[in-house]
C-alpha atoms as a PDB file:
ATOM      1  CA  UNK A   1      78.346  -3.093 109.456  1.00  0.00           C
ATOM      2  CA  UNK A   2      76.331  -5.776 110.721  1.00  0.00           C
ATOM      3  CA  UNK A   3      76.323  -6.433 113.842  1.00  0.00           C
ATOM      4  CA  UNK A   4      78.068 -10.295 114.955  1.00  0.00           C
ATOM      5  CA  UNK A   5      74.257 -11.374 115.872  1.00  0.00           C
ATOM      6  CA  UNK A   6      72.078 -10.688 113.307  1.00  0.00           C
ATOM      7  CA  UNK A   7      68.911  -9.774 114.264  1.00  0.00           C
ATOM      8  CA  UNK A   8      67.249 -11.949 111.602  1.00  0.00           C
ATOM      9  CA  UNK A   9      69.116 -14.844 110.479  1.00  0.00           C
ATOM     10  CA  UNK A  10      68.255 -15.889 106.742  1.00  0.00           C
ATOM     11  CA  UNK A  11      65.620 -18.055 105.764  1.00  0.00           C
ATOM     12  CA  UNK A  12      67.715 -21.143 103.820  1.00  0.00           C
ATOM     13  CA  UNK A  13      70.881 -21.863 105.770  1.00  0.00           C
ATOM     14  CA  UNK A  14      74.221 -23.486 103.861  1.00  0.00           C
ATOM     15  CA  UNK A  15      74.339 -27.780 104.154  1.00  0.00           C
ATOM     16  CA  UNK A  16      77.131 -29.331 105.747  1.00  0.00           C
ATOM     17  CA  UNK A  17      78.631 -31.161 103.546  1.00  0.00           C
ATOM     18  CA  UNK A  18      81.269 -34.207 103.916  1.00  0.00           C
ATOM     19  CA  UNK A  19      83.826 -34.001 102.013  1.00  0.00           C
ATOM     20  CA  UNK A  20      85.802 -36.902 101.180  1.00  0.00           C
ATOM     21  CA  UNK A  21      87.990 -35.199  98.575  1.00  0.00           C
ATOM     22  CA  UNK A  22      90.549 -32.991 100.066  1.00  0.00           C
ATOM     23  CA  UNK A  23      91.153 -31.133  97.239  1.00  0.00           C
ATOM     24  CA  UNK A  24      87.329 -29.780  97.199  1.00  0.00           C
ATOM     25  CA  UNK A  25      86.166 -27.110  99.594  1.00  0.00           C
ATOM     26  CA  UNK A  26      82.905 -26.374 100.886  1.00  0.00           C
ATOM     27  CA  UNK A  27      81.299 -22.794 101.217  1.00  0.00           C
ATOM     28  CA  UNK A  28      77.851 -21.829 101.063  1.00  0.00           C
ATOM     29  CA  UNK A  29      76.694 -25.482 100.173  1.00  0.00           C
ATOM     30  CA  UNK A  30      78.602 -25.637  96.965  1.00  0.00           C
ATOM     31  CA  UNK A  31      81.627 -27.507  96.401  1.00  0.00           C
ATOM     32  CA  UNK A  32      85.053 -25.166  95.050  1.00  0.00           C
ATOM     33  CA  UNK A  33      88.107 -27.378  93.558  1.00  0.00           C
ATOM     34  CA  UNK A  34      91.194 -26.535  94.983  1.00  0.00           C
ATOM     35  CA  UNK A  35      94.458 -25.361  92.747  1.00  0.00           C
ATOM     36  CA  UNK A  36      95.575 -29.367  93.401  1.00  0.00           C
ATOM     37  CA  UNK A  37      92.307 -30.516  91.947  1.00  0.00           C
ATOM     38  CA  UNK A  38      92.724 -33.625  88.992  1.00  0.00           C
ATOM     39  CA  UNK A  39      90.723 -31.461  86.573  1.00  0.00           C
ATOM     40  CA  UNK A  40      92.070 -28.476  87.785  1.00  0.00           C
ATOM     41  CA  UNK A  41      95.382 -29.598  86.870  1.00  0.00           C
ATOM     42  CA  UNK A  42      94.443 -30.553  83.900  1.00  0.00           C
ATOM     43  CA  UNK A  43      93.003 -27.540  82.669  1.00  0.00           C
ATOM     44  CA  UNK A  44      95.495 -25.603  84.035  1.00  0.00           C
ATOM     45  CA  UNK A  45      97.803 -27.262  80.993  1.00  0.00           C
ATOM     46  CA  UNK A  46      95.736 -26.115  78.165  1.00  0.00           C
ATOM     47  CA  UNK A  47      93.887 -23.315  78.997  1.00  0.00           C
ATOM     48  CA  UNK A  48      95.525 -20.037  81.012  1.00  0.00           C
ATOM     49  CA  UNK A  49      92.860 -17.202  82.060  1.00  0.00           C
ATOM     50  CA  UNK A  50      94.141 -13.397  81.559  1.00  0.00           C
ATOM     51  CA  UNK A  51      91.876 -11.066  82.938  1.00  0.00           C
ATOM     52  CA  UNK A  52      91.914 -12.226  87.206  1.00  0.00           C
ATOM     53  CA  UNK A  53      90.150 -15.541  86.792  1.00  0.00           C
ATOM     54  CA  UNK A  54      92.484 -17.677  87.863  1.00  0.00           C
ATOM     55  CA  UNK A  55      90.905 -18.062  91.371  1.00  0.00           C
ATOM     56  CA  UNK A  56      87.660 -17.724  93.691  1.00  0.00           C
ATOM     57  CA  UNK A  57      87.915 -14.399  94.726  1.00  0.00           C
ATOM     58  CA  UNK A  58      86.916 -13.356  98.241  1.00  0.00           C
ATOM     59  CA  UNK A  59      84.096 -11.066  97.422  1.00  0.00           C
ATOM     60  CA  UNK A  60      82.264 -14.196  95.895  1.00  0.00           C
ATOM     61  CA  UNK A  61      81.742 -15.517  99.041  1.00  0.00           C
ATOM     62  CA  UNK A  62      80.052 -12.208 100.447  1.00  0.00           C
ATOM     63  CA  UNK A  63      77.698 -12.223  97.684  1.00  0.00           C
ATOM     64  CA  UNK A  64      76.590 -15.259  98.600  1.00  0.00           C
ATOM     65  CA  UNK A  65      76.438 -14.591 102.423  1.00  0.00           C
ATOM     66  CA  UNK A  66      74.365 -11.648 101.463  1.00  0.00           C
ATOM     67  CA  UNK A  67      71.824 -13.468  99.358  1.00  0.00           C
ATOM     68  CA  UNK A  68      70.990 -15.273 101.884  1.00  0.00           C
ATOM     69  CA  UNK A  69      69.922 -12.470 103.953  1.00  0.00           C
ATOM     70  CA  UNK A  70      68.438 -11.060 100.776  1.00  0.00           C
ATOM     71  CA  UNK A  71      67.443 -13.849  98.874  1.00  0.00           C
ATOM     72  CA  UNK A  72      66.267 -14.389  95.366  1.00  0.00           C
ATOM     73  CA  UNK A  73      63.198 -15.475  94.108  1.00  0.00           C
ATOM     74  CA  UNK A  74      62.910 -19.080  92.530  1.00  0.00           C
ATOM     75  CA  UNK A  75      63.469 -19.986  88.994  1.00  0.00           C
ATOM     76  CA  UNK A  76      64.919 -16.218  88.426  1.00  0.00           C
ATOM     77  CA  UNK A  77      66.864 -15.514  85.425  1.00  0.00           C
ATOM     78  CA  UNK A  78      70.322 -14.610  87.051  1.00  0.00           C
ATOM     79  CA  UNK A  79      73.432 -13.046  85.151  1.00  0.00           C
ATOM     80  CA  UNK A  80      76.610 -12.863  86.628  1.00  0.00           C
ATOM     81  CA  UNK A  81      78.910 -10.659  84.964  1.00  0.00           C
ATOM     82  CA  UNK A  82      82.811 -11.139  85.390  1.00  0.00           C
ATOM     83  CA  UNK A  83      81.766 -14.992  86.525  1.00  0.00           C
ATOM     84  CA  UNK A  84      85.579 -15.924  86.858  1.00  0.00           C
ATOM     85  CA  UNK A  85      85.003 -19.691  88.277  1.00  0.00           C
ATOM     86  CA  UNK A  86      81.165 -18.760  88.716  1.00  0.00           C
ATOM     87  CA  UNK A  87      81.025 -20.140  92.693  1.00  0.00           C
ATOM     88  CA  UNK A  88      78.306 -17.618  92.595  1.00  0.00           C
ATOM     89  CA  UNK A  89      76.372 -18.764  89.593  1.00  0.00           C
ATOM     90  CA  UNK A  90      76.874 -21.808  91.078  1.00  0.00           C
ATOM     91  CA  UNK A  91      75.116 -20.984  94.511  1.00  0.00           C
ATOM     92  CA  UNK A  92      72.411 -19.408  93.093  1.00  0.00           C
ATOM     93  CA  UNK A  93      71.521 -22.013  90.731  1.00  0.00           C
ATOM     94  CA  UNK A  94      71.979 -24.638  93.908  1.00  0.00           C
ATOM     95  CA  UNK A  95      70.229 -22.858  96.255  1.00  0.00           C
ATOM     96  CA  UNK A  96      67.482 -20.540  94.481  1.00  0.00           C
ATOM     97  CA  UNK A  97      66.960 -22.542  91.226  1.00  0.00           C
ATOM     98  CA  UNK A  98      68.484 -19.867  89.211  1.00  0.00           C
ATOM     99  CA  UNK A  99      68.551 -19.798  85.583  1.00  0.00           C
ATOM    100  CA  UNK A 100      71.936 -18.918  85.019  1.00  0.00           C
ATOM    101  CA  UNK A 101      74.018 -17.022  82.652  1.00  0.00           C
ATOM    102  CA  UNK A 102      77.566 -16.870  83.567  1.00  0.00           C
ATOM    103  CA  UNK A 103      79.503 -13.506  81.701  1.00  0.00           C
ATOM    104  CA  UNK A 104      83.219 -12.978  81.157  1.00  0.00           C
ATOM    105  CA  UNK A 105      85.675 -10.973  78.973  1.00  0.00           C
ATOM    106  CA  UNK A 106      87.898 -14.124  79.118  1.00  0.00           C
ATOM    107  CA  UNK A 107      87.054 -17.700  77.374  1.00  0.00           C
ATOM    108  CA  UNK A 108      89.567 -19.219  78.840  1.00  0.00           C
ATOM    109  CA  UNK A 109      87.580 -18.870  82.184  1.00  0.00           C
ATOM    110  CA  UNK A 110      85.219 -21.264  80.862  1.00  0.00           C
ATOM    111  CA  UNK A 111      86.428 -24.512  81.172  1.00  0.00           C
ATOM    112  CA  UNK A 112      87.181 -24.044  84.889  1.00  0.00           C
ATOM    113  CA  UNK A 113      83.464 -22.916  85.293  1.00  0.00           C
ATOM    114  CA  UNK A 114      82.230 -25.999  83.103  1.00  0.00           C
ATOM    115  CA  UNK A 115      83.759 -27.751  85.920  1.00  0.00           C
ATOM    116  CA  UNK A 116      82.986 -26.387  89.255  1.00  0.00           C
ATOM    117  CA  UNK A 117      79.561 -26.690  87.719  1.00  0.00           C
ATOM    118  CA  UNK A 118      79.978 -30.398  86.912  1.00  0.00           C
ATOM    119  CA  UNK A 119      81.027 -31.027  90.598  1.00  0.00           C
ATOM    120  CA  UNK A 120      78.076 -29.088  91.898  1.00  0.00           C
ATOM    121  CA  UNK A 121      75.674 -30.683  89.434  1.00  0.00           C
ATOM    122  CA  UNK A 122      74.148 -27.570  88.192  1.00  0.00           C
ATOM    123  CA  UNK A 123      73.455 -25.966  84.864  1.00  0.00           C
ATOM    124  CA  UNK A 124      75.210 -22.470  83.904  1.00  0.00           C
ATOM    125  CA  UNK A 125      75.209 -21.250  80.438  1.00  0.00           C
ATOM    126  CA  UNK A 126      78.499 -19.396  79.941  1.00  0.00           C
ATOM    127  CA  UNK A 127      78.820 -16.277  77.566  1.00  0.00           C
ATOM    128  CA  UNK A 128      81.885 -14.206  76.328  1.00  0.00           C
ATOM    129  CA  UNK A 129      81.294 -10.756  76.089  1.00  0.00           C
ATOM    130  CA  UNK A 130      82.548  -7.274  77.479  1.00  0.00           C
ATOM    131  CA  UNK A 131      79.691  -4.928  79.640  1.00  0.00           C
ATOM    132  CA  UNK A 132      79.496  -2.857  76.846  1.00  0.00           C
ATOM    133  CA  UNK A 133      78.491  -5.234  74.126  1.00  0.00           C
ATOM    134  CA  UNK A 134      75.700  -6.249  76.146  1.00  0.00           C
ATOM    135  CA  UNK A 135      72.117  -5.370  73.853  1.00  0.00           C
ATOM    136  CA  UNK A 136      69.576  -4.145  75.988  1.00  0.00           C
ATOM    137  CA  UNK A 137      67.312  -6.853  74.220  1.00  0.00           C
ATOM    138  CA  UNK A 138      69.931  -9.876  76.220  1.00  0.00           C
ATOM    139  CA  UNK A 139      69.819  -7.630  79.450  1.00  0.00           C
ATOM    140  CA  UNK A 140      65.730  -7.498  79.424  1.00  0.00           C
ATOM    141  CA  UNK A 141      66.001 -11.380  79.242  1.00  0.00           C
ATOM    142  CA  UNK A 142      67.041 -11.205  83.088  1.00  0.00           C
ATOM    143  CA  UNK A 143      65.625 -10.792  86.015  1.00  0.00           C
ATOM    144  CA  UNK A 144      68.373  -9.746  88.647  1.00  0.00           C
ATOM    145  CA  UNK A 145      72.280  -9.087  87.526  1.00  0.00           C
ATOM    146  CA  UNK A 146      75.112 -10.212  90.263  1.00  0.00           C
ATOM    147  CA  UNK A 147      79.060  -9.748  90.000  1.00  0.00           C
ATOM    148  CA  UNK A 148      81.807  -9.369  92.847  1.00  0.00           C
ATOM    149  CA  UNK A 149      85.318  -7.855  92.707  1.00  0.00           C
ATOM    150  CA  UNK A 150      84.347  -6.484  88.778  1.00  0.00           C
ATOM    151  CA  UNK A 151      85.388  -3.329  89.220  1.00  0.00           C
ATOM    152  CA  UNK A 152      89.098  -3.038  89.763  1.00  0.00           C
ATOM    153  CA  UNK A 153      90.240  -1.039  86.927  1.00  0.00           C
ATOM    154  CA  UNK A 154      89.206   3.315  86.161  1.00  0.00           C
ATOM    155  CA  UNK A 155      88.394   2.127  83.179  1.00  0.00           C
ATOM    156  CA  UNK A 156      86.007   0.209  84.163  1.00  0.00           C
ATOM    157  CA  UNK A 157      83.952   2.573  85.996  1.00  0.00           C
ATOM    158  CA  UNK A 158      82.076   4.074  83.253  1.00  0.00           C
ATOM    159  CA  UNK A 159      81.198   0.536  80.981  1.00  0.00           C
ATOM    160  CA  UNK A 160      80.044  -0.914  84.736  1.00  0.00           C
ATOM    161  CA  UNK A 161      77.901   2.314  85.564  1.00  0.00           C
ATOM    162  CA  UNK A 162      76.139   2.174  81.990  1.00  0.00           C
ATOM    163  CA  UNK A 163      75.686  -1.394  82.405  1.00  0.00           C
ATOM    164  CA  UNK A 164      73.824  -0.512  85.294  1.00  0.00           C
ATOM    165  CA  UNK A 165      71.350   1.728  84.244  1.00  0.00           C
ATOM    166  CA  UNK A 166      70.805  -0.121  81.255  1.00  0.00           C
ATOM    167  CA  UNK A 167      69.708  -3.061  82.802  1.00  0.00           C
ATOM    168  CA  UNK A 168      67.349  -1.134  85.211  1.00  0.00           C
ATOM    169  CA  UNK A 169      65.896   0.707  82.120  1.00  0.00           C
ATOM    170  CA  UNK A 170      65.652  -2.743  80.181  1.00  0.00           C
ATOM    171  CA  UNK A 171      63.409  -4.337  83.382  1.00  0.00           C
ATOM    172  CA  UNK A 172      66.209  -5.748  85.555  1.00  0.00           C
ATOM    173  CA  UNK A 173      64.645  -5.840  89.095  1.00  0.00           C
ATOM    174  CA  UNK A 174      68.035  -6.449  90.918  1.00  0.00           C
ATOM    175  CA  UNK A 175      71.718  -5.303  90.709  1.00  0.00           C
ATOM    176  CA  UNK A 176      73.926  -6.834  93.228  1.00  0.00           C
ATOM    177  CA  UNK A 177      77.644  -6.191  93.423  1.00  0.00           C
ATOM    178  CA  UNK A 178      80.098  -7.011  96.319  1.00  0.00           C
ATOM    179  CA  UNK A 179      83.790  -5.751  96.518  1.00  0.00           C
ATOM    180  CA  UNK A 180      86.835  -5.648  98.741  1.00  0.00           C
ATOM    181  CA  UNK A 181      86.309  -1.708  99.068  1.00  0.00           C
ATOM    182  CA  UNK A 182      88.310  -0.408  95.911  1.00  0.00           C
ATOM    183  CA  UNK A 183      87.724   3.656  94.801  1.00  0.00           C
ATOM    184  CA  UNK A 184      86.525   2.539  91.791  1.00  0.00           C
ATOM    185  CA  UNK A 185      83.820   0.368  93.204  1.00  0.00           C
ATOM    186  CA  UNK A 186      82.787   3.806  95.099  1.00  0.00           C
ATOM    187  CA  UNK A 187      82.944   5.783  92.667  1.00  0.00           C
ATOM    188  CA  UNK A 188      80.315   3.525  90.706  1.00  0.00           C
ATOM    189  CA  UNK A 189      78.232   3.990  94.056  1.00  0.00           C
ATOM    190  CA  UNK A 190      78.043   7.429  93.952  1.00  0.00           C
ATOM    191  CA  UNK A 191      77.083   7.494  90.716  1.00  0.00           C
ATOM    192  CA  UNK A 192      74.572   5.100  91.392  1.00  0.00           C
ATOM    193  CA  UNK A 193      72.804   6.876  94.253  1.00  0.00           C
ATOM    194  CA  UNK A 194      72.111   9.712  92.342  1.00  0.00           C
ATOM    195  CA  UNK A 195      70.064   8.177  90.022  1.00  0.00           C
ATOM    196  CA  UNK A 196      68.558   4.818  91.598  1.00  0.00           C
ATOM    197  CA  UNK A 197      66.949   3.625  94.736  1.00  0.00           C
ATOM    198  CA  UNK A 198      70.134   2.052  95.733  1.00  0.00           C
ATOM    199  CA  UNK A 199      71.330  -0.017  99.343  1.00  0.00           C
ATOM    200  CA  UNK A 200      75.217  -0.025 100.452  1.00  0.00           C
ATOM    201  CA  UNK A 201      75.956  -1.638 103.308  1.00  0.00           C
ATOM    202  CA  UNK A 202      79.662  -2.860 105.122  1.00  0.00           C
ATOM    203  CA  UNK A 203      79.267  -6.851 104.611  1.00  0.00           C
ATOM    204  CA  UNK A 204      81.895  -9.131 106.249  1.00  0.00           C
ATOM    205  CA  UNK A 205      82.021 -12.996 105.975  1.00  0.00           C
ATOM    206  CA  UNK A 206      83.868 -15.891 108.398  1.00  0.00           C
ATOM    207  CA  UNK A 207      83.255 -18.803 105.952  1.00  0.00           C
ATOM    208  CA  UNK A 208      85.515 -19.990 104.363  1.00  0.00           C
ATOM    209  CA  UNK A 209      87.909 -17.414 105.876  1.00  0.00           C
ATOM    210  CA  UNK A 210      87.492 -13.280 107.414  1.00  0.00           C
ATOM    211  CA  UNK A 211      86.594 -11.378 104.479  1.00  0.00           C
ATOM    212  CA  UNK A 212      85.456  -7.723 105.202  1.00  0.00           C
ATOM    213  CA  UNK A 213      84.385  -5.634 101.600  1.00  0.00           C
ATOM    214  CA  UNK A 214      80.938  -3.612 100.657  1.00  0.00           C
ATOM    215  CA  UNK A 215      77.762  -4.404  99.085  1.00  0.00           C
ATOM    216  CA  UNK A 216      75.684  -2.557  96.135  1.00  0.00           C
ATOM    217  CA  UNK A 217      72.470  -3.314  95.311  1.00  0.00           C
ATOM    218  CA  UNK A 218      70.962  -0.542  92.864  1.00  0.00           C
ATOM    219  CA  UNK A 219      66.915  -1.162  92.244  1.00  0.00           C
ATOM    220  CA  UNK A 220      64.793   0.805  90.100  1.00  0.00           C
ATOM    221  CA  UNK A 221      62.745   3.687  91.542  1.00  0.00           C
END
């Protein structure tokens, strides 16, 4: 785990921001609507997410600590896969000029995500699709693939593990995937280190609350 003092503290550090709104929270420089949110509330009317994306999940927020540690380059082509929300498409694009692509199983994700990104003032193009159905032709059209608290389910394992080498075989430079510390998300570790040139490291976060999970990034050999 790292240690409480890092020895070298990341390059772009996350703005302050004042907040007026109380029912908008600031993490990582981006802004998250609370459950009280106007729009939120309004969305929450018409459209009902099925799949776990109904919330910012906590591993989000350790992706985004890690990346700054281990940034991204400018302009990349980012994909996050099982986007939820999207704070972390959202971050990237806000802080690394990402070209995102935000993924999920679930449409009904989407209009929450059109407007976290609305409040953040950022561009995300969403897309509904499982792992599986992914082409490698739309995976070599990205430079670096990011997703948190994806793999929660057995079945998942196997669709998340392809995914992986798939992308890495298509020309994706980057995989990045945090979790809370689930078997499954081990499992797809160990499957990953004996095949890749892969880094898994204990990751915990203060901000906006004590989060404590693991982080995966798999890179090509």
């Amino acid at each position: 785990m790292r240690g409480l003092f890092p020895k070298r503290l990341p390059k772009t550090m996350p703005a302050v921001v004042d907040i007026a709104n109380k029912n908008l929270n600031d993490a990582y420089g981006i802004l998250l609507p609370t459950a009280k949110h106007k729009d939120i509330r309004k969305l929450k009317k018409k459209h009902e997410p099925s799949v776990h994306g109904h919330k910012t999940w906590s591993a989000s927020f350790a992706l985004m600590d890690y990346l700054l540690y281990h940034p991204l380059k400018k302009h990349s082509r980012v994909l996050e896969i099982g986007c939820g929300w999207g704070p972390a498409s959202m971050f990237c694009a806000k802080h690394f000029k990402a070209q995102m692509t935000a993924l999920d199983i679930d449409p009904e994700v989407f209009p929450y995500l059109e407007v976290v990104a609305k409040i953040n003032k950022v561009k995300v193009e969403p897309l509904v699709s499982k792992f599986e159905k992914l082409t490698d032709e739309q995976l070599s059209q990205f430079d670096v693939i990011i997703g948190s608290d994806i793999c929660f389910w057995d079945e998942l394992v196997k669709p998340l593990s392809k995914l992986i080498d798939r992308s890495l075989a298509a020309g994706v430079k980057r995989v990045i995937i945090t979790d809370p510390g689930r078997p499954t998300f081990y499992e797809v570790c160990g499957k990953m280190k004996k095949k890749h040139k892969t880094v898994q490291e204990d990751w915990y976060v203060m901000d906006p609350k004590f989060f404590q999970g693991d982080v995966l990034e798999v890179r090509a050999k």
